[in-house]
N, C-alpha and C. Protein backbone atom coordinates (compact mmCIF):
# COMPACT_ATOMS: atom_id res chain seq x y z
N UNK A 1 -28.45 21.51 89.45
CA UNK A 1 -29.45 20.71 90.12
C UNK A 1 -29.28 20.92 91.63
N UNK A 2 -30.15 21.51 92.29
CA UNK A 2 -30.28 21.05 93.51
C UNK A 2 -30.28 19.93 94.31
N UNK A 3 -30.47 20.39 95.94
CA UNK A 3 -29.99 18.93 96.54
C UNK A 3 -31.48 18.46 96.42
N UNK A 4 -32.87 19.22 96.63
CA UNK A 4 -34.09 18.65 96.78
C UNK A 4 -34.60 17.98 95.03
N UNK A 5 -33.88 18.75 94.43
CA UNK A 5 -33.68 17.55 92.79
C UNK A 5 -33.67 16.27 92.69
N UNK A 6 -32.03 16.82 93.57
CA UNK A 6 -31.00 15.18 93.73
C UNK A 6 -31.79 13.98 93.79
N UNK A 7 -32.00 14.71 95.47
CA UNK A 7 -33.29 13.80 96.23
C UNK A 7 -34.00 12.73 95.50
N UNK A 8 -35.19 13.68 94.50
CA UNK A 8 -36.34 13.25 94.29
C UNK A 8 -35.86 12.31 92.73
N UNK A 9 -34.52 12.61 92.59
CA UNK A 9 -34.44 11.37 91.35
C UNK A 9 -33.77 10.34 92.02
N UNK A 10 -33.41 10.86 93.76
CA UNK A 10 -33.07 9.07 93.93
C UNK A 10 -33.67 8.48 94.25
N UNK A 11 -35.03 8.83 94.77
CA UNK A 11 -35.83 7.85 95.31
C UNK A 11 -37.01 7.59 94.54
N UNK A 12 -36.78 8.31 92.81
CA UNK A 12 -37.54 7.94 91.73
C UNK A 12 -36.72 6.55 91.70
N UNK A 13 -35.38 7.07 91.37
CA UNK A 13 -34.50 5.66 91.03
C UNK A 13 -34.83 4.64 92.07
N UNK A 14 -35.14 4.70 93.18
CA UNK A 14 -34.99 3.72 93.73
C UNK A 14 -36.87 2.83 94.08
N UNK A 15 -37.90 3.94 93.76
CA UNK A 15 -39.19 3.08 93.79
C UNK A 15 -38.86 2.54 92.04
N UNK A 16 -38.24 2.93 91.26
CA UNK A 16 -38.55 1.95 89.78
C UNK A 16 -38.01 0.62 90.05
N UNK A 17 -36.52 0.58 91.37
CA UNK A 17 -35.91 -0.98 90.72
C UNK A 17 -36.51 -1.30 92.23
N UNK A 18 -37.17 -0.69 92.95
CA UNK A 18 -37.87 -1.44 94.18
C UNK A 18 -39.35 -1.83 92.93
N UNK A 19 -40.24 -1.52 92.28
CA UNK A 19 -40.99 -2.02 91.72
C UNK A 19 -40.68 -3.39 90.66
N UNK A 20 -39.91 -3.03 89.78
CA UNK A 20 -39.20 -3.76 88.89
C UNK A 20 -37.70 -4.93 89.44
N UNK A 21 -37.57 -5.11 90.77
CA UNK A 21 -36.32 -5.68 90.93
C UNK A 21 -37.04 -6.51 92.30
N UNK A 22 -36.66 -5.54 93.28
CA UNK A 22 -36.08 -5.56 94.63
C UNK A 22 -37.93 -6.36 95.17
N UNK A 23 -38.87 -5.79 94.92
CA UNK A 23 -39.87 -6.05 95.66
C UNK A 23 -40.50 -7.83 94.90
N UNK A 24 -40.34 -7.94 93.42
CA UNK A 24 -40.78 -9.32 93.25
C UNK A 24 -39.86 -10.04 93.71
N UNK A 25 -38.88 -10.37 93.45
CA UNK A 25 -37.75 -10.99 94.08
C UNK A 25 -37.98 -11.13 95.70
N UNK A 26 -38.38 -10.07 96.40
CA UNK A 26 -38.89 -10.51 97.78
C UNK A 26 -39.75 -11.24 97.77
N UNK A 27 -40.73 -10.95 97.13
CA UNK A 27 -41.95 -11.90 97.22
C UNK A 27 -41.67 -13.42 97.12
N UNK A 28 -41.00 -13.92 96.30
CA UNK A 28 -40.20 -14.91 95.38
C UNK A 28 -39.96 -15.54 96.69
N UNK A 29 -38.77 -14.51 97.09
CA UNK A 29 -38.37 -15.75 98.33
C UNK A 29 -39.30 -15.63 99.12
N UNK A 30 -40.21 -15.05 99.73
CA UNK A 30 -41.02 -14.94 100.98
C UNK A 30 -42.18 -16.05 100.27
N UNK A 31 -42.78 -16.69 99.45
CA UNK A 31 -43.48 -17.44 99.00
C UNK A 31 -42.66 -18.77 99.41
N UNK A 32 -41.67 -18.76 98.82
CA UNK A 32 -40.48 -20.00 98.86
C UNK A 32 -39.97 -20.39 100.38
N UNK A 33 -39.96 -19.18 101.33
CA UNK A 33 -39.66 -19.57 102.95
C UNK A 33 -40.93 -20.29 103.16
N UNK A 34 -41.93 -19.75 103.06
CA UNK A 34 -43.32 -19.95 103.65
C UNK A 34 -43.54 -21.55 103.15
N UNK A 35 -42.89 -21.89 101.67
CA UNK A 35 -43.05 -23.14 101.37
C UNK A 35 -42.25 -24.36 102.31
N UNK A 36 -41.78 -23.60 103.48
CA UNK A 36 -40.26 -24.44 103.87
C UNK A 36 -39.23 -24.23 102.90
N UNK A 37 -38.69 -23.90 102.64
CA UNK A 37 -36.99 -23.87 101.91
C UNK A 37 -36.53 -23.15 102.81
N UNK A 38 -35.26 -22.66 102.40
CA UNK A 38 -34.05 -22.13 102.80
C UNK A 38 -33.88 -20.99 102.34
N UNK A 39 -32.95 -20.12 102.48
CA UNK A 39 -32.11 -19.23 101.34
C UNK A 39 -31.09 -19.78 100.95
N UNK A 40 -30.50 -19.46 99.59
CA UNK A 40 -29.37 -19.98 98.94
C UNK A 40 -28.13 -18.47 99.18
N UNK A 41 -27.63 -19.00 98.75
CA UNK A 41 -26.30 -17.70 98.34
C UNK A 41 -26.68 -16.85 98.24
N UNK A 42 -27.31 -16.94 96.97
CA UNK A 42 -27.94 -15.28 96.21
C UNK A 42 -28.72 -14.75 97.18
N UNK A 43 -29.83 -15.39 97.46
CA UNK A 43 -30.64 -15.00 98.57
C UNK A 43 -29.88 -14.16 99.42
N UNK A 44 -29.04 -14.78 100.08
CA UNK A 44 -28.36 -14.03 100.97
C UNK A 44 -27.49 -12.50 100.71
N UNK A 45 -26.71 -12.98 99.55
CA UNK A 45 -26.03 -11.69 99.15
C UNK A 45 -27.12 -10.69 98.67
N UNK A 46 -28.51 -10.83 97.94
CA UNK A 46 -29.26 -10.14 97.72
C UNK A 46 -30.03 -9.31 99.12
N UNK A 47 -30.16 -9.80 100.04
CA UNK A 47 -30.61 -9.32 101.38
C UNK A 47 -29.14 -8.41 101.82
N UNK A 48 -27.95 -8.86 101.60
CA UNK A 48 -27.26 -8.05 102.30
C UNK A 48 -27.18 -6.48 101.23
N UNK A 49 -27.10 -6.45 100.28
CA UNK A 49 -27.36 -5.37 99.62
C UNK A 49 -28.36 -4.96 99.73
N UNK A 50 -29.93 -5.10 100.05
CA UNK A 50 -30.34 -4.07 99.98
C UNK A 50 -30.29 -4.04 101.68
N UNK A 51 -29.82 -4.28 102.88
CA UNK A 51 -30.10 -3.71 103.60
C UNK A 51 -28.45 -2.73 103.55
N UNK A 52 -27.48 -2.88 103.09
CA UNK A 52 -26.49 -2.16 102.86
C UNK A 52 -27.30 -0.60 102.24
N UNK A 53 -28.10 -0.60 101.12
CA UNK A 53 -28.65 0.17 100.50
C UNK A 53 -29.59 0.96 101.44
N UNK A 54 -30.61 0.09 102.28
CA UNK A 54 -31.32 0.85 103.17
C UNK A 54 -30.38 1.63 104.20
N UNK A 55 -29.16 1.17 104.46
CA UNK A 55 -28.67 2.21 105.20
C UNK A 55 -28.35 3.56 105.01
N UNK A 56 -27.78 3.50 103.39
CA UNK A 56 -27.24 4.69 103.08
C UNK A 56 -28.17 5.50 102.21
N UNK A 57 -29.87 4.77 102.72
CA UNK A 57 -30.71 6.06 101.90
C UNK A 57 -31.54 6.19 103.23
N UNK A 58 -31.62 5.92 104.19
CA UNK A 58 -31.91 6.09 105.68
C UNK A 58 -32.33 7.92 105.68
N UNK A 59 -30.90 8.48 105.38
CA UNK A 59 -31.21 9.65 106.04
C UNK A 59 -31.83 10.69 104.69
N UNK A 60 -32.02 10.18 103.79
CA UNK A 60 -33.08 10.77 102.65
C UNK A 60 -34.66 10.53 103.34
N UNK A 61 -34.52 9.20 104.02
CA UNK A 61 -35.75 8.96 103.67
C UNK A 61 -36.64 9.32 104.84
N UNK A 62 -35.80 9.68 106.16
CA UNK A 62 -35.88 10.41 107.07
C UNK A 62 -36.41 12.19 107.19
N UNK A 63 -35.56 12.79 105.79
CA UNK A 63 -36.10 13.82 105.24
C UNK A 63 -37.55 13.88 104.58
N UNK A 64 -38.03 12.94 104.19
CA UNK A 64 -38.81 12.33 103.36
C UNK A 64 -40.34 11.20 103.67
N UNK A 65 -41.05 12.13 105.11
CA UNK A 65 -41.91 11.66 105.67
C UNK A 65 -42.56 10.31 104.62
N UNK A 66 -43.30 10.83 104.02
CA UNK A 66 -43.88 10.41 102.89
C UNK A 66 -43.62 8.72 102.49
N UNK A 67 -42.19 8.65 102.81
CA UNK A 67 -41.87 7.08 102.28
C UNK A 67 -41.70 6.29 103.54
N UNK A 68 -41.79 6.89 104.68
CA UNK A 68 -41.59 5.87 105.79
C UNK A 68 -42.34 4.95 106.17
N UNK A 69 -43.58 4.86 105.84
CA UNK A 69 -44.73 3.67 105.51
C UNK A 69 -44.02 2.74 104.86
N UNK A 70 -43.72 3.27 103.59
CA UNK A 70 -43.50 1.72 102.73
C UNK A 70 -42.33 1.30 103.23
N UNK A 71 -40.78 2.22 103.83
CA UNK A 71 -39.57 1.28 104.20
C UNK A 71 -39.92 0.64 105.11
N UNK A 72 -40.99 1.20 106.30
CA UNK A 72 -40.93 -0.17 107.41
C UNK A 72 -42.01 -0.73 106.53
N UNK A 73 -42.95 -0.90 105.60
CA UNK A 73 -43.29 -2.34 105.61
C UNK A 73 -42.35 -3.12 104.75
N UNK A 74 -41.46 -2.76 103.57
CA UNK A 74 -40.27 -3.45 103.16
C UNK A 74 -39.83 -4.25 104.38
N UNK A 75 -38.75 -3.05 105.29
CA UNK A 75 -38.39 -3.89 106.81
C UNK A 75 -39.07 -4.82 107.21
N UNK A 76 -40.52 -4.89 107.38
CA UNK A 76 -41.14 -5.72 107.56
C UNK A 76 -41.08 -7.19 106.87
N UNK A 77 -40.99 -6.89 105.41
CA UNK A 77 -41.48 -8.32 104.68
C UNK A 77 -39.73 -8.76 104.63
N UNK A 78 -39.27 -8.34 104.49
CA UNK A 78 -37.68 -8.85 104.95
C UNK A 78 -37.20 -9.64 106.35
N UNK A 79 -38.01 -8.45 107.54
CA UNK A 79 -38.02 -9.30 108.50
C UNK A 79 -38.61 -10.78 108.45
N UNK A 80 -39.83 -11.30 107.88
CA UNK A 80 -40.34 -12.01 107.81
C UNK A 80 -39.92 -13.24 106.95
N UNK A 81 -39.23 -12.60 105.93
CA UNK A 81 -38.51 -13.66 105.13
C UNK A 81 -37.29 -14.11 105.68
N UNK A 82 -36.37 -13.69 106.52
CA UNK A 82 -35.26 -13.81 107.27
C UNK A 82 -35.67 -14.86 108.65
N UNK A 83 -36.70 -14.18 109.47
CA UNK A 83 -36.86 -14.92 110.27
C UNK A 83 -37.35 -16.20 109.92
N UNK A 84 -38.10 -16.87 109.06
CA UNK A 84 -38.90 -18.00 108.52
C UNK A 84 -37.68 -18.49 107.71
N UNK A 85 -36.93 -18.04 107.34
CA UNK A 85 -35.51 -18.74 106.83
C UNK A 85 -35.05 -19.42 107.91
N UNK A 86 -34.45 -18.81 108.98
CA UNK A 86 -34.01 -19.47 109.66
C UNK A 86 -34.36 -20.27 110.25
N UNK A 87 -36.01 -19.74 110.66
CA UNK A 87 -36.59 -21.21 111.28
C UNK A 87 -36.72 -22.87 110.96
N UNK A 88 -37.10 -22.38 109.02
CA UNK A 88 -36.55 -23.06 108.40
C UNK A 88 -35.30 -24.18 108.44
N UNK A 89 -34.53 -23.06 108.60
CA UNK A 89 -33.22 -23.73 108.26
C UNK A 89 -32.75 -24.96 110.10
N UNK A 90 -33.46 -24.27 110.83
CA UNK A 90 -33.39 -25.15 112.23
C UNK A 90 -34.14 -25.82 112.24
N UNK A 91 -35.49 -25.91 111.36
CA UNK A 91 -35.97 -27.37 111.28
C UNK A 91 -35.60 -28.47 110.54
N UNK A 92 -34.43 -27.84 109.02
CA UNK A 92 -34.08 -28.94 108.55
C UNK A 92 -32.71 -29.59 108.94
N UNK A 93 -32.23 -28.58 109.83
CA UNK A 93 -30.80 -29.36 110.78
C UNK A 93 -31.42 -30.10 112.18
N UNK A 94 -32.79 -29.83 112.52
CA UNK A 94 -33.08 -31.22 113.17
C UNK A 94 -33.65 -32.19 113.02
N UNK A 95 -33.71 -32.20 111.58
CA UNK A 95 -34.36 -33.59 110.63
C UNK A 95 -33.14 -34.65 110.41
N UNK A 96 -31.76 -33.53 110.57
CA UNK A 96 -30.92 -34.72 110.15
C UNK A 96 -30.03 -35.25 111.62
């Protein structure tokens, strides 16, 4: 197998569990910030893996014009769920 093989089954592998995993689960919480909540644990450890993950497929995806649309809008809806967390989370530490 080649490396342009390699490639193209990791970022098969990785649009199936970004379809099937990674992207409802964003939604999930980005519905749930927007409601006011928080993040919990999981939340959190789940954000730190995939941006752990976005790092170390960075330079595939760099090779790989084609997908740089959808990682920055991922980046995007992450940004958005992160920042509205926290805002979140500073409006309900000045409630108390």
């Amino acid at each position: 197998m080649d490396n342009k093989e390699k490639e193209a089954g990791i970022l098969q592998a990785l649009a199936v569990r970004l379809e099937s995993q990674r992207l409802p689960r964003a939604l999930a919480m980005k519905k749930r910030v927007d409601n006011g909540e928080t993040l919990n644990e999981h939340d959190i450890q789940f954000l730190k893996e995939v941006f752990e993950d976005a790092q170390r497929i960075m330079p595939i995806v760099e090779r790989h014009p084609e997908w740089q649309n959808l990682v920055t809008s991922l980046i995007g809806l992450y940004q958005e769920i992160t920042s509205k967390a926290l805002e979140n989370e500073e409006h309900q530490k000045g409630k108390t």
